[in-house]
N, C-alpha and C. Protein backbone atom coordinates (compact mmCIF):
# COMPACT_ATOMS: atom_id res chain seq x y z
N UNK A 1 6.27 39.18 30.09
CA UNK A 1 5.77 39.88 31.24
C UNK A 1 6.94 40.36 32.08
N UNK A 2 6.85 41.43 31.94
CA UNK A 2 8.21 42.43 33.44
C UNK A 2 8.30 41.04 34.73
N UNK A 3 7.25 40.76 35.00
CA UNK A 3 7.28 40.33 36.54
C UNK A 3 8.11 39.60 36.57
N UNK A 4 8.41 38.48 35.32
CA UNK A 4 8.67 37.50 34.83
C UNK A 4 10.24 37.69 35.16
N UNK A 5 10.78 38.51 34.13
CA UNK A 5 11.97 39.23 34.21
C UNK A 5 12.42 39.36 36.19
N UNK A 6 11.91 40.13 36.00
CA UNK A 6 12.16 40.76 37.49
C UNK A 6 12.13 39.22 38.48
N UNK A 7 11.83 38.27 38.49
CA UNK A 7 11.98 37.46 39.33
C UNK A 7 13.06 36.52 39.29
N UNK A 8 13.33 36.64 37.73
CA UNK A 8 14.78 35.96 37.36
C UNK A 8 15.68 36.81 37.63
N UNK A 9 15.50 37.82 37.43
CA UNK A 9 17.05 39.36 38.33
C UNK A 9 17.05 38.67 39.73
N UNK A 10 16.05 38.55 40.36
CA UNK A 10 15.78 38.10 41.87
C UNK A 10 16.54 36.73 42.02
N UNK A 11 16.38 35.76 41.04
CA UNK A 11 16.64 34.90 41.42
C UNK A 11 18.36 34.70 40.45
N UNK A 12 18.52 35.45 40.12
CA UNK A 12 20.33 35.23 39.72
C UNK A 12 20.95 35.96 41.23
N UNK A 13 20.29 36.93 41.72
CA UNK A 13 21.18 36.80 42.91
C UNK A 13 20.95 35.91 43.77
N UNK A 14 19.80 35.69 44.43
CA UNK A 14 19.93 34.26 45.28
C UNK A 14 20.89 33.13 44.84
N UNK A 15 21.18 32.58 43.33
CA UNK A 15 21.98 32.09 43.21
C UNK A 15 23.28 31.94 43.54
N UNK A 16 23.75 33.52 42.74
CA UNK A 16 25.32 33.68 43.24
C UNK A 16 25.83 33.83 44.49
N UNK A 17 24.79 34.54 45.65
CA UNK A 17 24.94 34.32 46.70
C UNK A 17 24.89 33.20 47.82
N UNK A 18 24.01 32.05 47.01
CA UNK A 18 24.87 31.32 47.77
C UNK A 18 25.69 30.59 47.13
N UNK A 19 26.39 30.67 45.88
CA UNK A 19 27.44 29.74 46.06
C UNK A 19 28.54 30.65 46.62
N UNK A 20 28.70 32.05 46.72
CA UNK A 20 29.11 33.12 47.54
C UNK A 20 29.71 32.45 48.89
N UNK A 21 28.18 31.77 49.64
CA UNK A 21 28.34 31.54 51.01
C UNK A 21 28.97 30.06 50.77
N UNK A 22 28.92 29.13 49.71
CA UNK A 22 29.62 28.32 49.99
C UNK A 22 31.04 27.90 49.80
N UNK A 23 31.41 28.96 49.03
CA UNK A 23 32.93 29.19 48.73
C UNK A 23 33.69 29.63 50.45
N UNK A 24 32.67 30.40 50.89
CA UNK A 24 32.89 30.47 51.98
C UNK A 24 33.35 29.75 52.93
N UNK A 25 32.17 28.57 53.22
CA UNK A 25 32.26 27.48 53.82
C UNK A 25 33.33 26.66 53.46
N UNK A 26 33.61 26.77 51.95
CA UNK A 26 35.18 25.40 51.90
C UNK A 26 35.82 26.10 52.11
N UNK A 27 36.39 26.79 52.67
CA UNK A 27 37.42 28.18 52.66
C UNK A 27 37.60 27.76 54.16
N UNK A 28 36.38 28.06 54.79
CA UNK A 28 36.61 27.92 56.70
C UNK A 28 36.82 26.32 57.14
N UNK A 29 35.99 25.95 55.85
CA UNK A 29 36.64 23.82 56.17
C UNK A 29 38.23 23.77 56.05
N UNK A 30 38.48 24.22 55.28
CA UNK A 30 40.09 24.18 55.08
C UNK A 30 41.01 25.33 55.57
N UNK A 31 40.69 25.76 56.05
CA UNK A 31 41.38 26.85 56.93
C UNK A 31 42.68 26.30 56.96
N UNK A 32 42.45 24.77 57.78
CA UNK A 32 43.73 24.37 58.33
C UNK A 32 44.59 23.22 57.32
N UNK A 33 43.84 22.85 56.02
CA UNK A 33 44.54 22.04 55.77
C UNK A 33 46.00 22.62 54.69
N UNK A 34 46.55 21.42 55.14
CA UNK A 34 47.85 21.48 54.47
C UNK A 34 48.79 20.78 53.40
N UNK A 35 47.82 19.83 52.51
CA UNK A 35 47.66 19.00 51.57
C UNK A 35 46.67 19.34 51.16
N UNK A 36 46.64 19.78 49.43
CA UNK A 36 45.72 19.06 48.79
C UNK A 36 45.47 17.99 47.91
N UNK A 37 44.72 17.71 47.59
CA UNK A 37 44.45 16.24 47.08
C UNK A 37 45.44 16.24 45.89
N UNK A 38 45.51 16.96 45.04
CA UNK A 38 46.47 16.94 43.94
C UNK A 38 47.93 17.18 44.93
N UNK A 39 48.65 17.42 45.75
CA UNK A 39 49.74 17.55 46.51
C UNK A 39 50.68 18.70 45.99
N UNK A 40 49.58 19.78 45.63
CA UNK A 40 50.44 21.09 44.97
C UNK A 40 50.62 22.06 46.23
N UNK A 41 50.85 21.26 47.65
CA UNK A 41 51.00 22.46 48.60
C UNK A 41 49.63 22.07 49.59
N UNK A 42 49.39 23.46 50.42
CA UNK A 42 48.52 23.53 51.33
C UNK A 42 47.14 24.58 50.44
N UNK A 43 45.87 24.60 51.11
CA UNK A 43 44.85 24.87 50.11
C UNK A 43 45.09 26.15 50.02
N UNK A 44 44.46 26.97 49.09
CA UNK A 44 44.73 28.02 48.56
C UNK A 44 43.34 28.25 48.85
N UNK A 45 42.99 29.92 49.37
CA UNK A 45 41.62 30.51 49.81
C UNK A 45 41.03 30.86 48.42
N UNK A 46 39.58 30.48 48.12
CA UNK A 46 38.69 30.94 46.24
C UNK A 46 38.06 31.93 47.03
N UNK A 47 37.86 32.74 45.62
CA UNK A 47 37.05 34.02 45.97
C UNK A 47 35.57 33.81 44.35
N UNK A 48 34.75 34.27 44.56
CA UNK A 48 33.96 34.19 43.42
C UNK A 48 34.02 35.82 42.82
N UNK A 49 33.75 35.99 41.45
CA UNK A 49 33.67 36.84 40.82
C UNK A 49 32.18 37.04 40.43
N UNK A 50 31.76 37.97 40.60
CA UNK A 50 30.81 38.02 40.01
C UNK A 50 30.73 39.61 38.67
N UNK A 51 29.66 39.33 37.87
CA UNK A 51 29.42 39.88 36.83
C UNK A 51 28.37 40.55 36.48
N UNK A 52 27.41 41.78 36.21
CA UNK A 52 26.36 41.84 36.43
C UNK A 52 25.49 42.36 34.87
N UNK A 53 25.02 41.62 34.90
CA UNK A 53 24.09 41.34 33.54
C UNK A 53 23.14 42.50 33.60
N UNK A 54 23.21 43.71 32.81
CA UNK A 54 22.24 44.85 32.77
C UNK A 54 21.03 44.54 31.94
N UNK A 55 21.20 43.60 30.81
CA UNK A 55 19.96 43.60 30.30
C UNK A 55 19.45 44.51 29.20
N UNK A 56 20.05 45.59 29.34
CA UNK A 56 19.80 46.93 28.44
C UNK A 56 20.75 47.45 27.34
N UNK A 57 20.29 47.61 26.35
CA UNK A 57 20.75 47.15 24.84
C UNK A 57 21.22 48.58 25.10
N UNK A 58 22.23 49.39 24.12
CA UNK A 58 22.83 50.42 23.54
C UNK A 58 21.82 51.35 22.87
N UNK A 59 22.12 52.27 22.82
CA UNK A 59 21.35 53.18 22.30
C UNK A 59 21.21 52.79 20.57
N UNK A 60 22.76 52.71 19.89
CA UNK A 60 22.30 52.29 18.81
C UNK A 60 21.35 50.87 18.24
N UNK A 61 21.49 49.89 19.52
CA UNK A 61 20.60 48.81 18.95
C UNK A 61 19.60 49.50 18.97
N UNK A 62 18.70 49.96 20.03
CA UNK A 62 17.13 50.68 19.68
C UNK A 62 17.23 51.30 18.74
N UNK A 63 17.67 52.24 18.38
CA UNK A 63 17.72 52.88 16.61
C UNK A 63 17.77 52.27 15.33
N UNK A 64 18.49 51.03 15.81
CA UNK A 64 18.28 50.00 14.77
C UNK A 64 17.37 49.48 14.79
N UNK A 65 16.49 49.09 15.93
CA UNK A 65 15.34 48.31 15.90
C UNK A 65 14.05 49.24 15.97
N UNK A 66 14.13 50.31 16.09
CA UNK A 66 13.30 51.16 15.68
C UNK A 66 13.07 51.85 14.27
N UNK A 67 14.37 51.26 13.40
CA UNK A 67 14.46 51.86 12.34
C UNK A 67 13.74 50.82 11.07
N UNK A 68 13.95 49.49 11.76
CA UNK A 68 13.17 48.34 11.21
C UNK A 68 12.21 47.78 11.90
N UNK A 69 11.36 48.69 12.13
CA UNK A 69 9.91 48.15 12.79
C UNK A 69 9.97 47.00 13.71
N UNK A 70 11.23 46.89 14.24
CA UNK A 70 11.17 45.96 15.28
C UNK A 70 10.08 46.12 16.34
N UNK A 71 9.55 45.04 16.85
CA UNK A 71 8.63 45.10 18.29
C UNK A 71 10.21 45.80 19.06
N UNK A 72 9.36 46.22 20.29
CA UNK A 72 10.73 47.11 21.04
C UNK A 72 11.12 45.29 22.20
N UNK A 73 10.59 44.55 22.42
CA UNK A 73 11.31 43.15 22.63
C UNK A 73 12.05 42.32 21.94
N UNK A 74 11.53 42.74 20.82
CA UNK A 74 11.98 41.21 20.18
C UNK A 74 13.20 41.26 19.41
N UNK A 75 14.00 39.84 19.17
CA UNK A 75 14.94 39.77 19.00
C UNK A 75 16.48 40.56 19.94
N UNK A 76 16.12 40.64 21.32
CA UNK A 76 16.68 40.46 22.30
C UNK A 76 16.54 40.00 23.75
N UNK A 77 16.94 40.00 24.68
CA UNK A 77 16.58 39.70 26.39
C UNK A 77 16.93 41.05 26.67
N UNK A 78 15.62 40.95 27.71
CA UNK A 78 16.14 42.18 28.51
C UNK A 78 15.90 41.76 29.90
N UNK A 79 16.65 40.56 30.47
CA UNK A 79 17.02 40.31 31.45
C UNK A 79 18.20 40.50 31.85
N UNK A 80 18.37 41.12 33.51
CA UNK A 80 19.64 41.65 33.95
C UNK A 80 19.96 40.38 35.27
N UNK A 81 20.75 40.80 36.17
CA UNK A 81 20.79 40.50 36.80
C UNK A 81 22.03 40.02 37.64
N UNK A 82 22.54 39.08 37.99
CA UNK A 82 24.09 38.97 38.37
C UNK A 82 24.37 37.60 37.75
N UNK A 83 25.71 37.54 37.44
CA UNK A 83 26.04 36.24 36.67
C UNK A 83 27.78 35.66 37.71
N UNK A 84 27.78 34.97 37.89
CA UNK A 84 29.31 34.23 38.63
C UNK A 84 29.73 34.30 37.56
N UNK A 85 31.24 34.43 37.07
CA UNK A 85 31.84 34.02 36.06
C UNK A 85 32.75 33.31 36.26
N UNK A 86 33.74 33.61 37.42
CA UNK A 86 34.46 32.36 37.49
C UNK A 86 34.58 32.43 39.37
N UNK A 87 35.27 31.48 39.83
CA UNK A 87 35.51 30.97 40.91
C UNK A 87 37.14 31.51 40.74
N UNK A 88 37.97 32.16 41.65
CA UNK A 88 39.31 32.50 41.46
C UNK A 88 40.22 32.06 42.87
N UNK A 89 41.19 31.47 42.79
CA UNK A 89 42.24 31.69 44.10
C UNK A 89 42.44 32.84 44.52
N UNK A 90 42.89 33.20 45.81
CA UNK A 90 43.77 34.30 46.09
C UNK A 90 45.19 34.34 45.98
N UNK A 91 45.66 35.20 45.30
CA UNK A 91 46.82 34.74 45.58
C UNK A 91 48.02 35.63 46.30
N UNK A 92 47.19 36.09 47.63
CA UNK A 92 47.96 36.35 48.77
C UNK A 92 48.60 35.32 49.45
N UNK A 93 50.43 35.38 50.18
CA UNK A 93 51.07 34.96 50.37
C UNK A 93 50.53 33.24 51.56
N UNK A 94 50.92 33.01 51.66
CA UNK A 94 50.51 31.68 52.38
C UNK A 94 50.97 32.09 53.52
N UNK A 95 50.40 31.31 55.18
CA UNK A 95 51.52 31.61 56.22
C UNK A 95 52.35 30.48 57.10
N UNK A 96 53.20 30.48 57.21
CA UNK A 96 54.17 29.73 57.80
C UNK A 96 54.05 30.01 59.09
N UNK A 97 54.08 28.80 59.71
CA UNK A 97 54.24 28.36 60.81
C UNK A 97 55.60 27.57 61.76
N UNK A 98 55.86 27.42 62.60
CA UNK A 98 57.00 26.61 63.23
C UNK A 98 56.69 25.29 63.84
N UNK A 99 56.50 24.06 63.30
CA UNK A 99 56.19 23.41 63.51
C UNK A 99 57.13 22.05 63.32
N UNK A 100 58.21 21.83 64.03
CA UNK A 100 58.79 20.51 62.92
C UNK A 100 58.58 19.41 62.88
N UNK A 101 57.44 19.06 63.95
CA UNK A 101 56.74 17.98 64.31
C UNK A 101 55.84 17.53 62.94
N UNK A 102 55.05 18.20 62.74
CA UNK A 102 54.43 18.49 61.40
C UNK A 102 54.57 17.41 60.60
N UNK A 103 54.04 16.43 59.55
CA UNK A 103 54.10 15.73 58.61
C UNK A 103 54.91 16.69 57.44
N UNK A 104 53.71 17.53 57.44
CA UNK A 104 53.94 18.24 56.00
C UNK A 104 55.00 20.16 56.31
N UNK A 105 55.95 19.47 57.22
CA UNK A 105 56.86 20.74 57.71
C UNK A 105 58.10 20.56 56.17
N UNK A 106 58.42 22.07 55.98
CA UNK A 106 59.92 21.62 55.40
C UNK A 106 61.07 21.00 55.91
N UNK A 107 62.64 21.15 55.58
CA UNK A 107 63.52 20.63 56.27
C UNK A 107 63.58 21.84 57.35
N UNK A 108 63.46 23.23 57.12
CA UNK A 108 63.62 24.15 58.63
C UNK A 108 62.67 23.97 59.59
N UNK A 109 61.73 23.56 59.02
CA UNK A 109 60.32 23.08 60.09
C UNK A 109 59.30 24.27 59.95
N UNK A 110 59.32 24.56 59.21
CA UNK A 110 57.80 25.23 59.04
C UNK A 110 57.28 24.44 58.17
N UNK A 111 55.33 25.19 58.72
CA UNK A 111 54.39 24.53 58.15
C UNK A 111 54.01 25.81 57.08
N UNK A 112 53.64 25.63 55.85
CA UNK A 112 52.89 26.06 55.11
C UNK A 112 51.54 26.21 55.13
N UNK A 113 50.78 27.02 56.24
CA UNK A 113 48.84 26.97 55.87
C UNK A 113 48.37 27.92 54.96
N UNK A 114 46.97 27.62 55.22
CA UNK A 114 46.74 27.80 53.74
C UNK A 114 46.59 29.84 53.90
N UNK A 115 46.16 30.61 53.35
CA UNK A 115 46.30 31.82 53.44
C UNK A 115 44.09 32.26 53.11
N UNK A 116 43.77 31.42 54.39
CA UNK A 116 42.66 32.09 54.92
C UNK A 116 42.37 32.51 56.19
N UNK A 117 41.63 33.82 56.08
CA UNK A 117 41.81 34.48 57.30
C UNK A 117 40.36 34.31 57.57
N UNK A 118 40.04 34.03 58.88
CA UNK A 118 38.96 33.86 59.25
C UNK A 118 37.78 34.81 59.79
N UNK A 119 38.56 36.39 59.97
CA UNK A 119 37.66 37.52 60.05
C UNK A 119 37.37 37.87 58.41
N UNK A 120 38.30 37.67 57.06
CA UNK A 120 37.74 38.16 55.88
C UNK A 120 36.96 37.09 55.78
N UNK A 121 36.37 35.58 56.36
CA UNK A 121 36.12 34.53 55.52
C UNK A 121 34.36 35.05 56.16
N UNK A 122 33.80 35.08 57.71
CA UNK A 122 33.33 35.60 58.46
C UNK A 122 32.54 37.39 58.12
N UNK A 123 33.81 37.80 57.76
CA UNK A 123 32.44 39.09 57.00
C UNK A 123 32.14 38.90 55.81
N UNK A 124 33.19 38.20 54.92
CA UNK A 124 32.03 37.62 53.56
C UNK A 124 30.79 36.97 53.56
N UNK A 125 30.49 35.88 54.63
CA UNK A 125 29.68 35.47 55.09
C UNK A 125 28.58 36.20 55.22
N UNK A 126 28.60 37.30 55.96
CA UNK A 126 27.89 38.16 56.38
C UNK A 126 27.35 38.97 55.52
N UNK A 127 27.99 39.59 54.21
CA UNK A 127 27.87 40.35 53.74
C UNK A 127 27.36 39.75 52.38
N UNK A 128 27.80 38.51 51.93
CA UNK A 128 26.62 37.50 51.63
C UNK A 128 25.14 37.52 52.02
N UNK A 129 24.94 36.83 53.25
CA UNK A 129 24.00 36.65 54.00
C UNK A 129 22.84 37.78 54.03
N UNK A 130 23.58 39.15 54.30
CA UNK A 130 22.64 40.23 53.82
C UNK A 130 22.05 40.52 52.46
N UNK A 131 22.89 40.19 51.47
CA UNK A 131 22.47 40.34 49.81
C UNK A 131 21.72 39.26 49.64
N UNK A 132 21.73 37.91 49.92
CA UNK A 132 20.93 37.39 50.26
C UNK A 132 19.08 37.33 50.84
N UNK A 133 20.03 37.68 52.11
CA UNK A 133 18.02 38.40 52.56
C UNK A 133 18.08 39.57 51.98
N UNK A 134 18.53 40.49 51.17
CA UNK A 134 17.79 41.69 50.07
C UNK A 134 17.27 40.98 49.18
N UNK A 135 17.55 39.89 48.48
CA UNK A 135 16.98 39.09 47.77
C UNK A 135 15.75 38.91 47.92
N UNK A 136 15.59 38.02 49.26
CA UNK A 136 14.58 37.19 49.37
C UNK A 136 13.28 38.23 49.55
N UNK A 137 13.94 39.66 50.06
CA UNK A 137 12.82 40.65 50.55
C UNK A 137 12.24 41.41 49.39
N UNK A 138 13.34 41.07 48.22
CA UNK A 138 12.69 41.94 46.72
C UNK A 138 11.75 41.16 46.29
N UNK A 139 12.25 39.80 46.47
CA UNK A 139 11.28 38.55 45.90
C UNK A 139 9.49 38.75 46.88
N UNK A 140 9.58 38.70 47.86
CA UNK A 140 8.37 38.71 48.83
C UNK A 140 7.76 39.85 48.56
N UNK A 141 8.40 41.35 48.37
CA UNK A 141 7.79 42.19 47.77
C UNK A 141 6.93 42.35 46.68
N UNK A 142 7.66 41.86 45.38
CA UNK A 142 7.35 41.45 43.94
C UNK A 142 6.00 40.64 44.31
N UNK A 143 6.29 39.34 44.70
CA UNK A 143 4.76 38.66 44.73
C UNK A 143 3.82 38.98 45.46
N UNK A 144 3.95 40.64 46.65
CA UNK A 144 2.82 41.34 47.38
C UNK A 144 2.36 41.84 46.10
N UNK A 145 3.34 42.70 45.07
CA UNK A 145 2.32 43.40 44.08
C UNK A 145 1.65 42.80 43.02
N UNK A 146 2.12 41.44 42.76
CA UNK A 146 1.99 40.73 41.51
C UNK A 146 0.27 40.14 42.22
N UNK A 147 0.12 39.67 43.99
CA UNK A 147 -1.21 39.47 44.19
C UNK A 147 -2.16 40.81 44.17
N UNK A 148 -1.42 41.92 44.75
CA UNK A 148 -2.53 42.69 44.83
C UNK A 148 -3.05 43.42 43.27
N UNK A 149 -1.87 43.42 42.01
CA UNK A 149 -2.31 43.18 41.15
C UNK A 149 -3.41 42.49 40.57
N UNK A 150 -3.40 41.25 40.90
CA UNK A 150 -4.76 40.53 40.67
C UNK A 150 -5.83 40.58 41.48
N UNK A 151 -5.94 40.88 42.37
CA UNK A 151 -7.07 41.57 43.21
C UNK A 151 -8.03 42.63 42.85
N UNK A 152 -6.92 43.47 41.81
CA UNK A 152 -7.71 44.45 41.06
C UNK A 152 -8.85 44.01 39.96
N UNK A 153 -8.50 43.23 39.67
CA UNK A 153 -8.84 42.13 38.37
C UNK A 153 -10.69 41.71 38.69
N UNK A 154 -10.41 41.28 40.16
CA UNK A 154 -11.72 40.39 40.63
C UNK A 154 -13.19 41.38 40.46
């Protein structure tokens, strides 16, 4: 059933978006730190990647599967939708600070933080947050037509 489909497209983005927003969130938790647990430095800002799953075969697969009486489904998915593929660092410069008080200062006395900025961390958020509620509004849509679909039925 399409609907079927279509609610899993719906629901691979709700997914990626929020782990979107929560990459986010460890990003603005650590803004300030300057150790990490492994002691490779101060934290490094992740960004997520995402990937987007079309769902829709090549022209030559349909020719092939039209050429062997394939059903026009079967023996593929034709679900699309968005996929995370990986979680990535940035690897824009870190920023130094003057601090020689600092635990974790060098011998000149700077601090090493980590290289997140809190207006890019703040409109990702945001711009999340909106793909997000497009989500949720395709989803609420879908199940207006999927009832008034069955309404027809009665």
């Amino acid at each position: 059933m399409a609907f079927l489909s279509t609610m899993n497209i719906v629901a691979s983005g709700l997914t990626a978006q929020q782990l979107r927003l929560d990459i986010v969130s460890e990003n603005i938790t650590n803004s300030t730190t300057t150790r990490t647990e492994n002691g490779d430095g101060s934290y490094r800002r992740k960004m997520v990647v995402f990937t987007s799953e079309t769902g829709r075969n090549e022209f030559r697969e349909a020719m092939a599967r039209a050429a062997y009486g394939m059903a026009p489904n079967e023996g593929y998915s034709t679900i699309g939708g968005v996929k995370v593929t990986q979680i990535v660092e940035d690897p824009s410069p870190m920023h130094l600070t003057y601090d020689p008080t600092h635990p974790d200062a060098n011998e000149d006395g700077y601090v090493e933080l980590p290289n997140v900025d809190l207006v890019k961390e703040i409109t990702d958020a945001m711009a999340a947050t909106q793909a997000y509620s497009a989500n949720v509004t395709a989803f609420n849509t879908l199940k207006t037509v999927i009832n008034q679909g069955l309404e027809i039925g009665r």
